[in-house]
N, C-alpha and C. Protein backbone atom coordinates (compact mmCIF):
# COMPACT_ATOMS: atom_id res chain seq x y z
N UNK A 1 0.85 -1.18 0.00
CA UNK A 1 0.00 0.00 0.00
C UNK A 1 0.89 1.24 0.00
N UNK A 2 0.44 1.90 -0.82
CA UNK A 2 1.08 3.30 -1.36
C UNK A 2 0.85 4.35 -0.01
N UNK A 3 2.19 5.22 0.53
CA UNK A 3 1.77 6.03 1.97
C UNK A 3 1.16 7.33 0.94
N UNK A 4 0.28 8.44 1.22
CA UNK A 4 0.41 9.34 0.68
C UNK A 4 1.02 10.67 1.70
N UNK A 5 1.55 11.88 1.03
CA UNK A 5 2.47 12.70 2.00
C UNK A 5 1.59 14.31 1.16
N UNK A 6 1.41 14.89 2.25
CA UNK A 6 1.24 16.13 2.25
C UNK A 6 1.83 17.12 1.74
N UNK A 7 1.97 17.94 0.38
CA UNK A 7 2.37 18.66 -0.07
C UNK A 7 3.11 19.52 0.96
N UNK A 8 3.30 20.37 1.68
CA UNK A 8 4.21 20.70 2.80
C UNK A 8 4.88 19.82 3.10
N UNK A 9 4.71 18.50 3.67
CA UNK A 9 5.77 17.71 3.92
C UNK A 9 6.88 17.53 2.87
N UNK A 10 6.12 17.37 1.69
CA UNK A 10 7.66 17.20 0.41
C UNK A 10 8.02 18.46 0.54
N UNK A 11 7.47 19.62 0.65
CA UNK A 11 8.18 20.51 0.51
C UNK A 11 9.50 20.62 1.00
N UNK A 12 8.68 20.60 2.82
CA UNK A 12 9.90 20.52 3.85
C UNK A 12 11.11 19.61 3.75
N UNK A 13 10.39 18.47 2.72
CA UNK A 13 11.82 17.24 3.39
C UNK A 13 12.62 17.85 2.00
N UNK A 14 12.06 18.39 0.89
CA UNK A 14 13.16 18.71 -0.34
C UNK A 14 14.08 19.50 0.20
N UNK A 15 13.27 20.84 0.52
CA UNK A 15 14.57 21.89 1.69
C UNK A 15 15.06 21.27 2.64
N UNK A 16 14.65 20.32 3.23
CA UNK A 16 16.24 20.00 4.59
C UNK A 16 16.66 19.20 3.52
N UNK A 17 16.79 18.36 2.29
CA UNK A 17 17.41 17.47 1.68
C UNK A 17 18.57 17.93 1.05
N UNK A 18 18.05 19.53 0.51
CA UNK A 18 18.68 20.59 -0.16
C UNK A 18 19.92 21.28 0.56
N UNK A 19 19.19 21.67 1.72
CA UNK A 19 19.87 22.28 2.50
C UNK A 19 20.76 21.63 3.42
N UNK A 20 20.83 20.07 3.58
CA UNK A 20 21.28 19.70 5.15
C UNK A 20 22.85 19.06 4.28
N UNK A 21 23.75 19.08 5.03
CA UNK A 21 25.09 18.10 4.74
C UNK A 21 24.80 17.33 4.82
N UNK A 22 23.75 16.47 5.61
CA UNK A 22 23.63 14.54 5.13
C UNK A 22 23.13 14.59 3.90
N UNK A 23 23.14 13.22 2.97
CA UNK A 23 23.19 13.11 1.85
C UNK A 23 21.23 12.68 1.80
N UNK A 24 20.81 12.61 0.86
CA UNK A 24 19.41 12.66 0.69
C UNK A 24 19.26 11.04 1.24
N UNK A 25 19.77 10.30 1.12
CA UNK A 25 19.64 8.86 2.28
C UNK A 25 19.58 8.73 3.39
N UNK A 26 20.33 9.43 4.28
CA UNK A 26 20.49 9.95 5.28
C UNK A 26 18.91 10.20 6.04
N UNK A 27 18.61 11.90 4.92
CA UNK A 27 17.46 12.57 5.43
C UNK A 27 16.16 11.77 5.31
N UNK A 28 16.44 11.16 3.99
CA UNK A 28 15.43 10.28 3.58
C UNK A 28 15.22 9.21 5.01
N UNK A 29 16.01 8.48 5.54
CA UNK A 29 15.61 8.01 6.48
C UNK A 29 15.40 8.29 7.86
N UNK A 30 15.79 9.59 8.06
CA UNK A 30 15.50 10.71 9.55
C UNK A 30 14.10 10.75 8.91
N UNK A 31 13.28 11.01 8.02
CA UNK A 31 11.91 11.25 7.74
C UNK A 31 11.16 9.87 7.87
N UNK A 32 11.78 9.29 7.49
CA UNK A 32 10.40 7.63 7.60
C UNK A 32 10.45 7.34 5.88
N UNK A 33 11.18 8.01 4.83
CA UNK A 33 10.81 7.50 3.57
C UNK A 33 11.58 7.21 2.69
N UNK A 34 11.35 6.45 1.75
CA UNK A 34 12.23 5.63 0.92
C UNK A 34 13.10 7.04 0.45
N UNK A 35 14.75 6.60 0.20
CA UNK A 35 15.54 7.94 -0.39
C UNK A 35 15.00 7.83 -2.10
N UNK A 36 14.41 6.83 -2.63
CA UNK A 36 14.12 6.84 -3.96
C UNK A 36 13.15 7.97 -4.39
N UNK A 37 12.03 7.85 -3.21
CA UNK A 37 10.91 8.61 -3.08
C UNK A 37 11.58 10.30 -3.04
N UNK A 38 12.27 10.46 -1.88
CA UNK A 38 12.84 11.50 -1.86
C UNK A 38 13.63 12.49 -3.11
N UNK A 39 14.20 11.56 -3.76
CA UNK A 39 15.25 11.96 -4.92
C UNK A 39 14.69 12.07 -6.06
N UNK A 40 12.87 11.54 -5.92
CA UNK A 40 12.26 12.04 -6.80
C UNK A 40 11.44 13.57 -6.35
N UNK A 41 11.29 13.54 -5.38
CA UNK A 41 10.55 15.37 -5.35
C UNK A 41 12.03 15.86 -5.29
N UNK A 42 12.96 16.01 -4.89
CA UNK A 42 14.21 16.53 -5.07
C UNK A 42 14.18 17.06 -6.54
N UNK A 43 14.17 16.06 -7.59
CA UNK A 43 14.38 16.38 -9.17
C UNK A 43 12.97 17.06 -9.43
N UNK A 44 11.92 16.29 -9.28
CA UNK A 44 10.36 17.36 -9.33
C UNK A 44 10.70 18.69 -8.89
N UNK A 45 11.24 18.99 -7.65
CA UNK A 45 11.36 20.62 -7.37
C UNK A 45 11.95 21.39 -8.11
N UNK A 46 13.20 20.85 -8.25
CA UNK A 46 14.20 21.31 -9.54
C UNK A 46 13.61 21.69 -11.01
N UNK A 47 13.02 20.71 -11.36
CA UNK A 47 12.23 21.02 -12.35
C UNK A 47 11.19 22.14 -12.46
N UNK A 48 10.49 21.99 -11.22
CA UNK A 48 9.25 23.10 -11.12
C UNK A 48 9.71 24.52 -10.96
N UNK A 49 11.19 24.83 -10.48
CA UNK A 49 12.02 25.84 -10.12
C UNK A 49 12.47 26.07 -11.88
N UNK A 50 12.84 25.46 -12.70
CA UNK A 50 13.15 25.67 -13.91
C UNK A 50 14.57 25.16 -14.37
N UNK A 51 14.87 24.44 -13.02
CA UNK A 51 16.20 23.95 -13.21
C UNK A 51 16.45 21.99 -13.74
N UNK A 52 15.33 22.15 -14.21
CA UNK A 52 15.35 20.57 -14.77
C UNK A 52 15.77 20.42 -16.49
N UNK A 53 15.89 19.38 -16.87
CA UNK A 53 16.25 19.09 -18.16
C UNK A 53 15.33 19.69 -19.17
N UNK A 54 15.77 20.08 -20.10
CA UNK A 54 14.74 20.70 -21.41
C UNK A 54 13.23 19.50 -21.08
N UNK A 55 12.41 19.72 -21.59
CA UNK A 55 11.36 19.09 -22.01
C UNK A 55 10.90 18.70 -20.63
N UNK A 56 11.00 17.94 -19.40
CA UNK A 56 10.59 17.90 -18.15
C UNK A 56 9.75 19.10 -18.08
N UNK A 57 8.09 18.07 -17.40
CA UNK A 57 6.87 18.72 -17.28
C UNK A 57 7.01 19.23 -15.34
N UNK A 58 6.59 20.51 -15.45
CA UNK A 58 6.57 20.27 -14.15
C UNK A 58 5.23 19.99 -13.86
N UNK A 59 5.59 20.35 -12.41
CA UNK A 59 3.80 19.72 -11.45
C UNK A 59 2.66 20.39 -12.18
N UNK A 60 2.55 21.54 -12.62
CA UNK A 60 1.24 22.43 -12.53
C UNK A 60 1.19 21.80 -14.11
N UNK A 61 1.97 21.23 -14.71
CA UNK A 61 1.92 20.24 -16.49
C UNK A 61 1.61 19.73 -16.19
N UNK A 62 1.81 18.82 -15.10
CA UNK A 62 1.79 17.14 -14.78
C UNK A 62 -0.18 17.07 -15.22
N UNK A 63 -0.36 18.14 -13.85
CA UNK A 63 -1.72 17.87 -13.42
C UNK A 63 -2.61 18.67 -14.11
N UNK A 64 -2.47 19.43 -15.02
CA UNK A 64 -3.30 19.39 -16.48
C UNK A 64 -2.78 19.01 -17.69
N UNK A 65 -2.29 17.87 -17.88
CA UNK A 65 -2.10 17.11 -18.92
C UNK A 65 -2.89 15.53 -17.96
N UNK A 66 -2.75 15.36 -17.03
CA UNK A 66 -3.63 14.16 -16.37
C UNK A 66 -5.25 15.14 -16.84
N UNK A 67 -5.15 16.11 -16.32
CA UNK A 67 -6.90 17.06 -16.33
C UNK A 67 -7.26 16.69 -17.73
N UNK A 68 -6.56 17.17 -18.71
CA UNK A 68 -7.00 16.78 -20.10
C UNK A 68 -7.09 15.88 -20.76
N UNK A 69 -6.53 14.81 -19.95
CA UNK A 69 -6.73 13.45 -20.20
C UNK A 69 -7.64 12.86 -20.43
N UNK A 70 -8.27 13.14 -18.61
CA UNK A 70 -9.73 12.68 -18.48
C UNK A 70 -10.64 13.40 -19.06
N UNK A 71 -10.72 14.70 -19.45
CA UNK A 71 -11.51 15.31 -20.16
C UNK A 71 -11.82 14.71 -21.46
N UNK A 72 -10.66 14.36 -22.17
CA UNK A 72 -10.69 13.47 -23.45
C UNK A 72 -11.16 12.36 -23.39
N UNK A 73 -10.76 11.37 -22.57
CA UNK A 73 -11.80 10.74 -22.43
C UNK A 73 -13.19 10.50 -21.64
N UNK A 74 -13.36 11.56 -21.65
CA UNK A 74 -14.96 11.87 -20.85
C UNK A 74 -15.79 12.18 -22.24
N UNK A 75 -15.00 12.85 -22.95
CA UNK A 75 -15.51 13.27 -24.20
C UNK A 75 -15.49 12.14 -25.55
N UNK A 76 -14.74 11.54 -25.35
CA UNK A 76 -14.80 10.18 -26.39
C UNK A 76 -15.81 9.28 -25.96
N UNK A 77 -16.06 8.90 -24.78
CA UNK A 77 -17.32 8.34 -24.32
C UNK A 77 -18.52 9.13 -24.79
N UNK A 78 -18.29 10.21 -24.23
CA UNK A 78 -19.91 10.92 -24.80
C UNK A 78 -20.15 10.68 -26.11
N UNK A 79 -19.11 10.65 -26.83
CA UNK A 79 -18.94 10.98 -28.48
C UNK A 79 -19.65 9.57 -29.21
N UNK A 80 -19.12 8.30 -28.98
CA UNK A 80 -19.64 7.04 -28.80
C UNK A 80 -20.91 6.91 -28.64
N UNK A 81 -21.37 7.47 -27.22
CA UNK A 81 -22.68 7.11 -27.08
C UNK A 81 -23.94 7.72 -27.92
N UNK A 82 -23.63 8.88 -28.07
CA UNK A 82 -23.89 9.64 -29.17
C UNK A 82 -24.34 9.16 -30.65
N UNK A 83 -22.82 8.63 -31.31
CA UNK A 83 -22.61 7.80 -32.09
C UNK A 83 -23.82 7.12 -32.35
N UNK A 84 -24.34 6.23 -31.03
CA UNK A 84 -24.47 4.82 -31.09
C UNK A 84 -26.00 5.12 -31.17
N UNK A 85 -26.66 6.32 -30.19
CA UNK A 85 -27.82 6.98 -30.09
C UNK A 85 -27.97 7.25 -31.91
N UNK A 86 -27.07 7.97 -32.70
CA UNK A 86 -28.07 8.34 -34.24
C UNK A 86 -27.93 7.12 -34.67
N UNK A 87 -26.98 5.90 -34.85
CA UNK A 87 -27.33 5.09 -35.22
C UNK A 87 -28.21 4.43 -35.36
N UNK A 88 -29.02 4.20 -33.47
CA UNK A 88 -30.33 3.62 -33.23
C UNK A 88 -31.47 4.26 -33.77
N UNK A 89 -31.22 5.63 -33.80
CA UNK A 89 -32.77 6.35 -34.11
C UNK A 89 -32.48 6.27 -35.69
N UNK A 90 -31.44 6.24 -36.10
CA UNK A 90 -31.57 5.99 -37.96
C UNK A 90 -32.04 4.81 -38.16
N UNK A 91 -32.13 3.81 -37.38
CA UNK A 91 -32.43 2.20 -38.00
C UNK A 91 -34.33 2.54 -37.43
N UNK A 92 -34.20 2.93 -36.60
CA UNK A 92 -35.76 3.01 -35.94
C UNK A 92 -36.53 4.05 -37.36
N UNK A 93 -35.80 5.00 -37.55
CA UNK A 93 -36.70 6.07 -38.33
C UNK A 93 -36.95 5.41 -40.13
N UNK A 94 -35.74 4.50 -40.52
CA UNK A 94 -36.14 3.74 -41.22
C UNK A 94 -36.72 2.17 -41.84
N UNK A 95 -37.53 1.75 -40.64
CA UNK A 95 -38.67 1.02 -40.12
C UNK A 95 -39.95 0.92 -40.43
């Protein structure tokens, strides 16, 4: 089971990770969490700061490109059913 962590908390543990002389393993385990976990909001922050690799989405991408996702397919469903609705009333209307 997946823990989930409070946006403030990554915050906090990126800045002491950032900021502290122990190495992000270290901090990672003074907090309770995997250093993998850690070394990924580490690079997420970086990124969201502008200091990540060309093309890296940051957070506020992440979570409207997931938003538009589901929108698309909220909308391909409708589109389908739709579809499937003139189909039925074309076979009914020519009856």
């Amino acid at each position: 089971m997946s823990k989930r962590y409070t946006a403030e908390f990554k915050r906090d543990a990126v800045a002491l990770a950032l900021s502290s002389e122990k190495t992000v393993t270290e901090v990672a385990r003074d907090l309770g969490v995997s250093p993998e976990r850690l070394r990924g909001w580490v690079k997420q922050a970086k990124v969201d700061r502008g200091e990540g690799p060309a093309g890296a989405l940051t957070t506020a991408e992440r979570e409207e490109l997931v938003r538009l996702r589901r929108k698309v397919r909220e909308q391909e469903a409708t589109i389908e059913v739709l579809g499937n609705a003139t189909a039925f009333f074309a076979q009914d209307k020519m009856r």
